[in-house]
C-alpha atoms as a PDB file:
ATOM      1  CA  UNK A   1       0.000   0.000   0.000  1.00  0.00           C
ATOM      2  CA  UNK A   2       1.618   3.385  -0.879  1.00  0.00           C
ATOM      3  CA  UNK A   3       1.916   6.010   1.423  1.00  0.00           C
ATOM      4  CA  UNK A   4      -0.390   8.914   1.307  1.00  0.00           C
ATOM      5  CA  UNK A   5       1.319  12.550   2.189  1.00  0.00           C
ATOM      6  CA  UNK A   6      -1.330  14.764   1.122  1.00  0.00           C
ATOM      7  CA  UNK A   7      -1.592  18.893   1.661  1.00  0.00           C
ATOM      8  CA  UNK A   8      -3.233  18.091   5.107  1.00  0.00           C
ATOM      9  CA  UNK A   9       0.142  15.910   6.211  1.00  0.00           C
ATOM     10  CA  UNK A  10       2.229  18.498   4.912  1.00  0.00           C
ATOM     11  CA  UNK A  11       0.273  21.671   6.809  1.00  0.00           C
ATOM     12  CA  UNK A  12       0.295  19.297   9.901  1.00  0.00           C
ATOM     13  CA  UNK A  13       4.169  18.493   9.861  1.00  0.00           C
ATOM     14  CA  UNK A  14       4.932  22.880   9.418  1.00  0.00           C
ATOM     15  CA  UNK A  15       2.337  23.601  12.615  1.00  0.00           C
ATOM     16  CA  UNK A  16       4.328  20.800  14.644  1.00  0.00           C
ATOM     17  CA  UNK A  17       7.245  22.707  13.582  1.00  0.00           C
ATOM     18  CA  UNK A  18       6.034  26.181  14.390  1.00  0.00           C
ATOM     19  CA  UNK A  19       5.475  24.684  17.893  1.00  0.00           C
ATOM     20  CA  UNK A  20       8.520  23.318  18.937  1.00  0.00           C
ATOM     21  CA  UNK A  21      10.158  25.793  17.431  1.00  0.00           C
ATOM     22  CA  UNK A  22       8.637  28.566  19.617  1.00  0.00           C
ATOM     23  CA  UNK A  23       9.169  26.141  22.392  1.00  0.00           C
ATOM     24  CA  UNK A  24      12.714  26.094  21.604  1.00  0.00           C
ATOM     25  CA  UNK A  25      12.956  29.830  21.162  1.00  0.00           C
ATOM     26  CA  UNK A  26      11.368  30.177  24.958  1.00  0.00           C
ATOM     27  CA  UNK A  27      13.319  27.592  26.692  1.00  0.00           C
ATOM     28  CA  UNK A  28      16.392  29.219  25.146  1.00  0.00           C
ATOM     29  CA  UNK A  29      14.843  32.833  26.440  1.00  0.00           C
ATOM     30  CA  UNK A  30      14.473  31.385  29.797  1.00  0.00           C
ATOM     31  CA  UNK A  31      17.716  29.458  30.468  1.00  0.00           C
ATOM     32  CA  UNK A  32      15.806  26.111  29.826  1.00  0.00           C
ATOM     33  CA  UNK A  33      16.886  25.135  27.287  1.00  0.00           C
ATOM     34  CA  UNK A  34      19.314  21.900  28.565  1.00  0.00           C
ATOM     35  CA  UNK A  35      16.161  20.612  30.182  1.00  0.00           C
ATOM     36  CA  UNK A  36      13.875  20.859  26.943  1.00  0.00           C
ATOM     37  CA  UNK A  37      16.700  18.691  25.553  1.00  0.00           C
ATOM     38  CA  UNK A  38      16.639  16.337  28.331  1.00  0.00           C
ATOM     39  CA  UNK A  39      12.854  15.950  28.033  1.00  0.00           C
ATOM     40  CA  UNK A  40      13.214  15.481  24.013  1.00  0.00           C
ATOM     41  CA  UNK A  41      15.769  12.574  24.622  1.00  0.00           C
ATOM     42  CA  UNK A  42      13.141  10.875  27.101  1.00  0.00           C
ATOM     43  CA  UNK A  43      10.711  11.106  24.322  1.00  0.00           C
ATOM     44  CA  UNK A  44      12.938   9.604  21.531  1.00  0.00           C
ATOM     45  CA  UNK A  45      13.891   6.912  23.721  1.00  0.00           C
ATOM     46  CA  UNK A  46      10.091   6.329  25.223  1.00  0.00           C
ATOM     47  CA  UNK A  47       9.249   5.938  21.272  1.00  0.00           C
ATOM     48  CA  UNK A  48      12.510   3.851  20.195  1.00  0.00           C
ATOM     49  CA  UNK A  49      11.691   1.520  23.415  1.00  0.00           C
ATOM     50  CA  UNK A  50       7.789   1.183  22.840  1.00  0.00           C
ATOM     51  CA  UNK A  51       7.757   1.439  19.273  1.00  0.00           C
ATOM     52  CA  UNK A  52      10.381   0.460  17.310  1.00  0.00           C
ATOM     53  CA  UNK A  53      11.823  -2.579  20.203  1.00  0.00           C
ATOM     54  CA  UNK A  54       8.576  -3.380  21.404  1.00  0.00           C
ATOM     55  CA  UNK A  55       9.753  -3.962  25.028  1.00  0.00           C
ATOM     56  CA  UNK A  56       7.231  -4.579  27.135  1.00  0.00           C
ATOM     57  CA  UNK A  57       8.599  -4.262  30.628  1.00  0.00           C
ATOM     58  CA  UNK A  58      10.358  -1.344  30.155  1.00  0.00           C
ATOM     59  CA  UNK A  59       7.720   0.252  27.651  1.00  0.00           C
ATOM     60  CA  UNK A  60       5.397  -0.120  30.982  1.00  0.00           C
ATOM     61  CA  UNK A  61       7.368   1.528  32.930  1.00  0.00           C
ATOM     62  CA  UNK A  62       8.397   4.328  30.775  1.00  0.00           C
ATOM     63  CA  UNK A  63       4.235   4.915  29.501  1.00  0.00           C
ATOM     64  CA  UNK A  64       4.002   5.418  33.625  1.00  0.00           C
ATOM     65  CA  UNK A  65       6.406   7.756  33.791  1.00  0.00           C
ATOM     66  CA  UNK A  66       5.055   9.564  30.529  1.00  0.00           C
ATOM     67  CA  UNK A  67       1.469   9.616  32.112  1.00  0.00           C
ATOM     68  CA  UNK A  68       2.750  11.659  34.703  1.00  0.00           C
ATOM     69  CA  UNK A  69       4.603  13.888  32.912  1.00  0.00           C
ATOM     70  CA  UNK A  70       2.176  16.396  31.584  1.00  0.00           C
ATOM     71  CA  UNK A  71       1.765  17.218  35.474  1.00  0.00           C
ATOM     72  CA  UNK A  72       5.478  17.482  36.131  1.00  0.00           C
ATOM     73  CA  UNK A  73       6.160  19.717  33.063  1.00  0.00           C
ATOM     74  CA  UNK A  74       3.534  22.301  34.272  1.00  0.00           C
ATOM     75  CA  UNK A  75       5.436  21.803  37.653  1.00  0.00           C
ATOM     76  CA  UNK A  76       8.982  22.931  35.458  1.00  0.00           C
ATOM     77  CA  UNK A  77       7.635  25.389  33.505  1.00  0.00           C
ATOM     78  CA  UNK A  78       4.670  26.937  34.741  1.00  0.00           C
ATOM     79  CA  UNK A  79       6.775  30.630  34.511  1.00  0.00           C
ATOM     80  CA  UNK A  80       7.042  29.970  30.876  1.00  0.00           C
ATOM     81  CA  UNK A  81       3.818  28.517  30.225  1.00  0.00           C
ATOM     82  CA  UNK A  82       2.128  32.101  31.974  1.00  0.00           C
ATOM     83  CA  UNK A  83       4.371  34.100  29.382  1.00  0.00           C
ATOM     84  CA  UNK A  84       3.448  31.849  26.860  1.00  0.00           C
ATOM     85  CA  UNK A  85      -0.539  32.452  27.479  1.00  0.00           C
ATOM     86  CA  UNK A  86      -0.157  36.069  28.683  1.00  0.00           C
ATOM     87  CA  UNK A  87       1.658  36.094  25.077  1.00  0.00           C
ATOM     88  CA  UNK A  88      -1.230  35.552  23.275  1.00  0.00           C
ATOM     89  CA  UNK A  89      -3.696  37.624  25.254  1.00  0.00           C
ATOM     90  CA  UNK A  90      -1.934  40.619  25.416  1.00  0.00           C
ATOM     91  CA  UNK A  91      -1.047  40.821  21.095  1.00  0.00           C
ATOM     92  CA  UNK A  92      -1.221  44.199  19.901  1.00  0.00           C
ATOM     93  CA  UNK A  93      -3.688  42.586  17.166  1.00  0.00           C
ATOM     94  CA  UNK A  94      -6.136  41.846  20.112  1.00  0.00           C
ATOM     95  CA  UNK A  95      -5.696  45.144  22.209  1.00  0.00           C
ATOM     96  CA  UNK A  96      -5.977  47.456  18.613  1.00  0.00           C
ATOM     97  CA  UNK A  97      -9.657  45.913  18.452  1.00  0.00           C
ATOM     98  CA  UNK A  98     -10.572  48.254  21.347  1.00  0.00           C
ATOM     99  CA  UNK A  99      -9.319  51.389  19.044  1.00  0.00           C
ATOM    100  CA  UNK A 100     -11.151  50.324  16.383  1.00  0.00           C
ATOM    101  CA  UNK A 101     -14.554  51.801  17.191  1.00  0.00           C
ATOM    102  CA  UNK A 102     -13.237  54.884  18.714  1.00  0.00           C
ATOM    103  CA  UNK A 103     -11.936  57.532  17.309  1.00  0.00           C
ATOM    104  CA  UNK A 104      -8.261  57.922  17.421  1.00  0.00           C
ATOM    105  CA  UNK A 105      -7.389  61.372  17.759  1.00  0.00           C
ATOM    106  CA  UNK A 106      -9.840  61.192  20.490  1.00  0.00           C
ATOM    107  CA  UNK A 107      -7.941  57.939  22.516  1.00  0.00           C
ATOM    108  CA  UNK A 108      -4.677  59.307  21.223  1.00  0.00           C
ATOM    109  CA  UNK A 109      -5.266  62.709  23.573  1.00  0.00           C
ATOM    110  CA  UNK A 110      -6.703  61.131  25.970  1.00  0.00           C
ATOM    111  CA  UNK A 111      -3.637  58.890  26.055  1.00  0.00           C
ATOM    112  CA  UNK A 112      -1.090  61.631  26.036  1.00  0.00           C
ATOM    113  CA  UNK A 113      -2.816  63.332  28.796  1.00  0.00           C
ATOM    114  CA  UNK A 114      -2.402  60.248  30.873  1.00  0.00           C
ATOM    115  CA  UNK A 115       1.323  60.040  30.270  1.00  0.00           C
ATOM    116  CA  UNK A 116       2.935  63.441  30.441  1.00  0.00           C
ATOM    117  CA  UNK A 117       2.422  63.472  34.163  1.00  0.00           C
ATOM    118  CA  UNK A 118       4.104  60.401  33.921  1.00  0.00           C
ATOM    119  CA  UNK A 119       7.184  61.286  31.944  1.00  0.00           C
ATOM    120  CA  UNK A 120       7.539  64.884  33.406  1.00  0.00           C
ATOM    121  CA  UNK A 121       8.119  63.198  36.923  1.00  0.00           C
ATOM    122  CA  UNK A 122       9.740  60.686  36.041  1.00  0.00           C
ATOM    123  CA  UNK A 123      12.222  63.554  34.098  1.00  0.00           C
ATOM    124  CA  UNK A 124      12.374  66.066  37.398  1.00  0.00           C
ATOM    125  CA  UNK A 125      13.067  62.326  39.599  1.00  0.00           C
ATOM    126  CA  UNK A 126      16.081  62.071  37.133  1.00  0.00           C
ATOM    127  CA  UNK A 127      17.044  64.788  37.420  1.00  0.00           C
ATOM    128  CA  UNK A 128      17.046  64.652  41.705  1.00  0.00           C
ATOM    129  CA  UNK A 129      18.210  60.848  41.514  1.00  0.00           C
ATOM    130  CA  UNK A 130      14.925  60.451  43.505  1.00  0.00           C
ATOM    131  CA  UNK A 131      14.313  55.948  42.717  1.00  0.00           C
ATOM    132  CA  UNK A 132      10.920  55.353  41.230  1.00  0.00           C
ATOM    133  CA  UNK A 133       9.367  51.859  39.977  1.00  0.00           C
ATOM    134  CA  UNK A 134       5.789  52.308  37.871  1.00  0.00           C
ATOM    135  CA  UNK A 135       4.277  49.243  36.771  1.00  0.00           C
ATOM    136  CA  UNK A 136       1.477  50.597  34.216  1.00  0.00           C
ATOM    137  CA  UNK A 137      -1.333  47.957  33.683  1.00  0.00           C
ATOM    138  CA  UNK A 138      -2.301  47.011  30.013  1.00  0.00           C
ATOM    139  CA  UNK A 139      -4.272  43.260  29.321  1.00  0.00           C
ATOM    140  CA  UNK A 140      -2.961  41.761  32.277  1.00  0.00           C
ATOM    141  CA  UNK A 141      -4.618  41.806  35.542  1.00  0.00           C
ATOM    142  CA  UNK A 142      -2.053  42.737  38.201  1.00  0.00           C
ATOM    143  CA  UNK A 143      -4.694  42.534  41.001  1.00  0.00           C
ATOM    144  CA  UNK A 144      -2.159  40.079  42.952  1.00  0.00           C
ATOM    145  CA  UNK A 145       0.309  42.860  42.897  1.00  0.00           C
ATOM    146  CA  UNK A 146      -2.184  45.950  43.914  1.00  0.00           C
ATOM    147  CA  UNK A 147      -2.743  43.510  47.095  1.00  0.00           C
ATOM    148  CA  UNK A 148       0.282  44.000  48.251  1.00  0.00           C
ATOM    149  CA  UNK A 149       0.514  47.331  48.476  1.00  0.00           C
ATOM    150  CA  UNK A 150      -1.734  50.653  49.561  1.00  0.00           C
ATOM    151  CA  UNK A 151      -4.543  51.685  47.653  1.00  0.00           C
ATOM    152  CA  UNK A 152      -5.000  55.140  46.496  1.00  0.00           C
ATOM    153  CA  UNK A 153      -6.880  55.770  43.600  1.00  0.00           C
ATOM    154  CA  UNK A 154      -6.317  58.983  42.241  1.00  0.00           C
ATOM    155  CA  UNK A 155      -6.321  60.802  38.627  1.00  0.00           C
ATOM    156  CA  UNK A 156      -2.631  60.696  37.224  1.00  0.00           C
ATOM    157  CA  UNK A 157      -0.630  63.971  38.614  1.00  0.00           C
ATOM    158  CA  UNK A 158       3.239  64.439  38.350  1.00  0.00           C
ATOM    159  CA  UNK A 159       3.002  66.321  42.095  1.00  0.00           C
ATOM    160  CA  UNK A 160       1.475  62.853  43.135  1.00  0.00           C
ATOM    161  CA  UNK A 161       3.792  60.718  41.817  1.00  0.00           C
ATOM    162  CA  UNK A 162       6.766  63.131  43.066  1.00  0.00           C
ATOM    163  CA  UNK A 163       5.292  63.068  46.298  1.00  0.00           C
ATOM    164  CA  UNK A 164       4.925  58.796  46.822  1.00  0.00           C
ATOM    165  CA  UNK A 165       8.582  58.361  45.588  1.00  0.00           C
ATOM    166  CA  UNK A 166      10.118  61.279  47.738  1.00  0.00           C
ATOM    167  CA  UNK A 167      13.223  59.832  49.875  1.00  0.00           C
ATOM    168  CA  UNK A 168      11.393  60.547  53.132  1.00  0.00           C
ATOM    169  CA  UNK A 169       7.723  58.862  52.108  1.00  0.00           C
ATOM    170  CA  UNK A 170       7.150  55.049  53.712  1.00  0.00           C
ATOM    171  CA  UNK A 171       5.788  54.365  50.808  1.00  0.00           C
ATOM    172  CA  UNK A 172       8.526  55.600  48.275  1.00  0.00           C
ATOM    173  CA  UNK A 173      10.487  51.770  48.280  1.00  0.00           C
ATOM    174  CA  UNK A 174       7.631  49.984  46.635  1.00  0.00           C
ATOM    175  CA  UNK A 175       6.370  50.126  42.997  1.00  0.00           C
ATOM    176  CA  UNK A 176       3.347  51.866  42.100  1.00  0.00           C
ATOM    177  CA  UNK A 177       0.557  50.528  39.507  1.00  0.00           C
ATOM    178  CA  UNK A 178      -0.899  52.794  37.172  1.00  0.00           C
ATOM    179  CA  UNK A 179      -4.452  51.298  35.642  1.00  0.00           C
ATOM    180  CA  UNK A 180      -7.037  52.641  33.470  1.00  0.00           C
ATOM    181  CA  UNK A 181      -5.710  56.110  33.437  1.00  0.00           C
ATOM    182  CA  UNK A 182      -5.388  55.778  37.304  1.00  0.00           C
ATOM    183  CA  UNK A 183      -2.394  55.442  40.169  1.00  0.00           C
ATOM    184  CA  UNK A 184      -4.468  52.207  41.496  1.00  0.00           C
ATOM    185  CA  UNK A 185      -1.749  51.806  44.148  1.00  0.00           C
ATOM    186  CA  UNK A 186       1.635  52.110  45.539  1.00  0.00           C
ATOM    187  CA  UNK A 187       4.008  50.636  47.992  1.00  0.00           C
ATOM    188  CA  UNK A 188       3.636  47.409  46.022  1.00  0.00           C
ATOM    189  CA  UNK A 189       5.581  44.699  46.302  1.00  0.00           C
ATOM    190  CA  UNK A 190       6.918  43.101  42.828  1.00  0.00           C
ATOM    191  CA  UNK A 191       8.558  39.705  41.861  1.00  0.00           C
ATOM    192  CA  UNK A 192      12.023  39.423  41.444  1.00  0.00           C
ATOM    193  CA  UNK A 193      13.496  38.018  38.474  1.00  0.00           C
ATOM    194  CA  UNK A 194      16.176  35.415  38.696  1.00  0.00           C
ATOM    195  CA  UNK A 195      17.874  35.976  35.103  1.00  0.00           C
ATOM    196  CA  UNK A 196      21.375  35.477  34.848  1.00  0.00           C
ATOM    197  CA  UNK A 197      22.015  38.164  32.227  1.00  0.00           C
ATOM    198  CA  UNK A 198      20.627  41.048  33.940  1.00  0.00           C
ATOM    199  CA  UNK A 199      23.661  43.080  34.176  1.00  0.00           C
ATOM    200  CA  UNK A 200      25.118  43.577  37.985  1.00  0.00           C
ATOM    201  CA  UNK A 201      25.352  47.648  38.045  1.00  0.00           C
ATOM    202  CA  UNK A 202      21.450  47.167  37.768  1.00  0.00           C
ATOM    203  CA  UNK A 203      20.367  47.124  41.490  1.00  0.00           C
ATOM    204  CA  UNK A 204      16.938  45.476  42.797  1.00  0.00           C
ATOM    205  CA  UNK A 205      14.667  47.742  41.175  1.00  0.00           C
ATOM    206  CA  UNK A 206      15.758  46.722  37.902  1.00  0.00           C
ATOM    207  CA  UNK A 207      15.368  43.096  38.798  1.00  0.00           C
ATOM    208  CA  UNK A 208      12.005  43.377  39.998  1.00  0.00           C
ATOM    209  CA  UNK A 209      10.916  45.233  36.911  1.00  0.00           C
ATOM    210  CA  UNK A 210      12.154  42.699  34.595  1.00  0.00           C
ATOM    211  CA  UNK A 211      10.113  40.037  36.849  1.00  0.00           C
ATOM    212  CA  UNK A 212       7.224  41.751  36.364  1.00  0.00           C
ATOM    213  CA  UNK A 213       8.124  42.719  32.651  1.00  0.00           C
ATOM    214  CA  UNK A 214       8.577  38.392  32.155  1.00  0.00           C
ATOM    215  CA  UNK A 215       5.531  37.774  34.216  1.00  0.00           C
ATOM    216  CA  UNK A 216       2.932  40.006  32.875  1.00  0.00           C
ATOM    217  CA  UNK A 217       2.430  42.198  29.599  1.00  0.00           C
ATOM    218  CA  UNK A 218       2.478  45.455  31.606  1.00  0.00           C
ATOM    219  CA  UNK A 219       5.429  48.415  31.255  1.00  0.00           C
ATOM    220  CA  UNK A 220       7.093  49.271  33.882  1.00  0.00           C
ATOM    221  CA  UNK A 221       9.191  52.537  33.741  1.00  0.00           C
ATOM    222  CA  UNK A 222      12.267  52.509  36.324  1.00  0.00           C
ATOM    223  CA  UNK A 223      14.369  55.460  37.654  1.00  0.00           C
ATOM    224  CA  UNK A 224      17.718  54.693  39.283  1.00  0.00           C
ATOM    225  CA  UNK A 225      18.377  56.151  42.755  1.00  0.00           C
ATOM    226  CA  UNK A 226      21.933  55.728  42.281  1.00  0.00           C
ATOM    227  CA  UNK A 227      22.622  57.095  38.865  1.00  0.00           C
ATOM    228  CA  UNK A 228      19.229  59.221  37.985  1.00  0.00           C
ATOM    229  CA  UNK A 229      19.087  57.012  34.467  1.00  0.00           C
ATOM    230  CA  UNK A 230      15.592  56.344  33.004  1.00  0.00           C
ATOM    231  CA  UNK A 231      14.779  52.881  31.938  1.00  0.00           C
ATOM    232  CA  UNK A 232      11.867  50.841  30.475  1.00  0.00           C
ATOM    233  CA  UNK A 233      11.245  46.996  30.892  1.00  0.00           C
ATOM    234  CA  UNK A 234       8.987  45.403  28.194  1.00  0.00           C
ATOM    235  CA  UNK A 235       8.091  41.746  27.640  1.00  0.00           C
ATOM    236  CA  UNK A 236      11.225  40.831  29.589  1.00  0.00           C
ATOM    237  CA  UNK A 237      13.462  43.201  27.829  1.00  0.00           C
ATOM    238  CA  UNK A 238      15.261  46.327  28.994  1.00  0.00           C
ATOM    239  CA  UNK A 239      15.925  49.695  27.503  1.00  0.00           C
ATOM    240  CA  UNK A 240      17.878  51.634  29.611  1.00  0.00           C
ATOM    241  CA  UNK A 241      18.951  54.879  30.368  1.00  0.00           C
ATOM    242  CA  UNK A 242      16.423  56.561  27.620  1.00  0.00           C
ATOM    243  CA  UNK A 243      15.629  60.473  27.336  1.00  0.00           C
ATOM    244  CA  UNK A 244      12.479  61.784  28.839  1.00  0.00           C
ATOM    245  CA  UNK A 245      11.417  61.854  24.682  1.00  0.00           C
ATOM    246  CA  UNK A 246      12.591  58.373  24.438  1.00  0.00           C
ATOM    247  CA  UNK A 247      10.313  57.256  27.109  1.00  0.00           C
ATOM    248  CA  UNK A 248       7.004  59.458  26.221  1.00  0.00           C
ATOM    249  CA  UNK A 249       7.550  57.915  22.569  1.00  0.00           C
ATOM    250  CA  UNK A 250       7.815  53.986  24.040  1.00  0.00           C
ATOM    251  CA  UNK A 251       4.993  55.079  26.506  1.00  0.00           C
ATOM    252  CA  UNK A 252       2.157  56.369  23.366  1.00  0.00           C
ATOM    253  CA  UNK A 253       3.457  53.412  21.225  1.00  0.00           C
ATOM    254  CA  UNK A 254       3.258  50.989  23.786  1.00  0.00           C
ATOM    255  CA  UNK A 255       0.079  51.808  26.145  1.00  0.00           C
ATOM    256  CA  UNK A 256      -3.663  51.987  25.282  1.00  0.00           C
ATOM    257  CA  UNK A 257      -4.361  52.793  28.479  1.00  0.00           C
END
């Protein structure tokens, strides 16, 4: 009987492709990537065992062991699994929907309204090497985060946001999350992130911003105590020490807030 490799087959074998190749771009991303080779020799060997030697001892054993490994890979990689969905959630294809049926000279005032404040205090900060940490919502919910801090809930004002990082306020150590044109909170307390390649002049505020940058879709806008340099942390990547232009361009590409 011939073998029949038809369009579907073909369409099939590229999507299978696609897939591990994305999972082999994120394990790489993440530092994982000896274990996603250790888990593709189990495989070959779980098939070469139970397929191709039909060993039925061992074949047992390993079809055990493969049974329970959907709920030990969740165990490995539920960090990367998160990204992965928060990935796909947050696409600017998705988010652009919401512009679609407003006008957009209307949303894009209304945006650059919310974020001068922003980038004028985060500018006069610099410029006083007072440290600041604002984590601005976008799809993702960061309700676990506002928990951890105090809630305020006030309109967006560059006095305000002077005020909660100024040396002497309790609350100036913490990170503050902007949502829906709104400081939501402040004082918060963010994950750290536990990448290798963050450079070592970067102190803790830089670390927790690229946690929260790897766990979430939301950008979080950092100003150094120590040096008075403006930086931005996106989708687990850093730009650092930007202009105050610099960061109100990233800020009106990035945020439909």
């Amino acid at each position: 009987m011939p073998f029949d490799f038809g369009i579907k087959d073909i369409i099939d074998v590229v999507l299978v492709a696609l897939v591990f190749y994305y999972v082999f771009k994120m394990m790489k991303e993440s530092r994982s990537l000896n274990i996603f080779f250790g888990i593709m020799v189990f495989v070959l060997v779980w098939l070469f065992v139970s397929q191709v030697l039909k060993m039925r001892l061992l074949g047992s054993i390993l079809n055990v062991a493969v049974s329970f490994g959907g709920f030990v890979l969740v165990l490995l990689f539920q960090d990367e699994i998160r990204k992965f969905l928060y990935t796909i959630g947050a696409h600017q294809r998705v988010r652009g929907w919401r512009r679609f049926f407003f006008s957009a000279e209307k949303n894009a005032r209304q945006d650059r309204q919310a974020i001068d404040p922003i980038v004028k205090a985060c500018l006069a900060m610099s410029r006083s090497k007072v440290g600041a940490l604002i984590v601005i919502e976008r799809s993702t919910p960061l309700d676990d985060i506002v928990g951890t801090g105090e809630l305020i809930d006030a309109n967006i004002s560059e006095r305000l946001i002077m005020n909660l990082f100024f040396k002497n306020s309790p609350l100036h150590d913490g990170a503050m999350v902007i949502s829906k044109k709104r400081i939501l909170a402040t004082g918060c307390i963010l994950p750290l992130s536990h990448d290798l390649d963050i450079p070592k002049e970067l102190g803790l505020r830089h670390r927790a911003a690229m946690g929260m940058s790897q766990g979430s879709d939301a950008v979080v806008v950092i100003v150094s105590e120590e040096t008075g340099g403006i930086s931005v942390a996106i989708n687990g990547e850093f730009q650092l020490r930007i202009s105050a232009e610099k960061l109100e361009s990233i800020l009106l590409k990035e945020l439909s807030l």
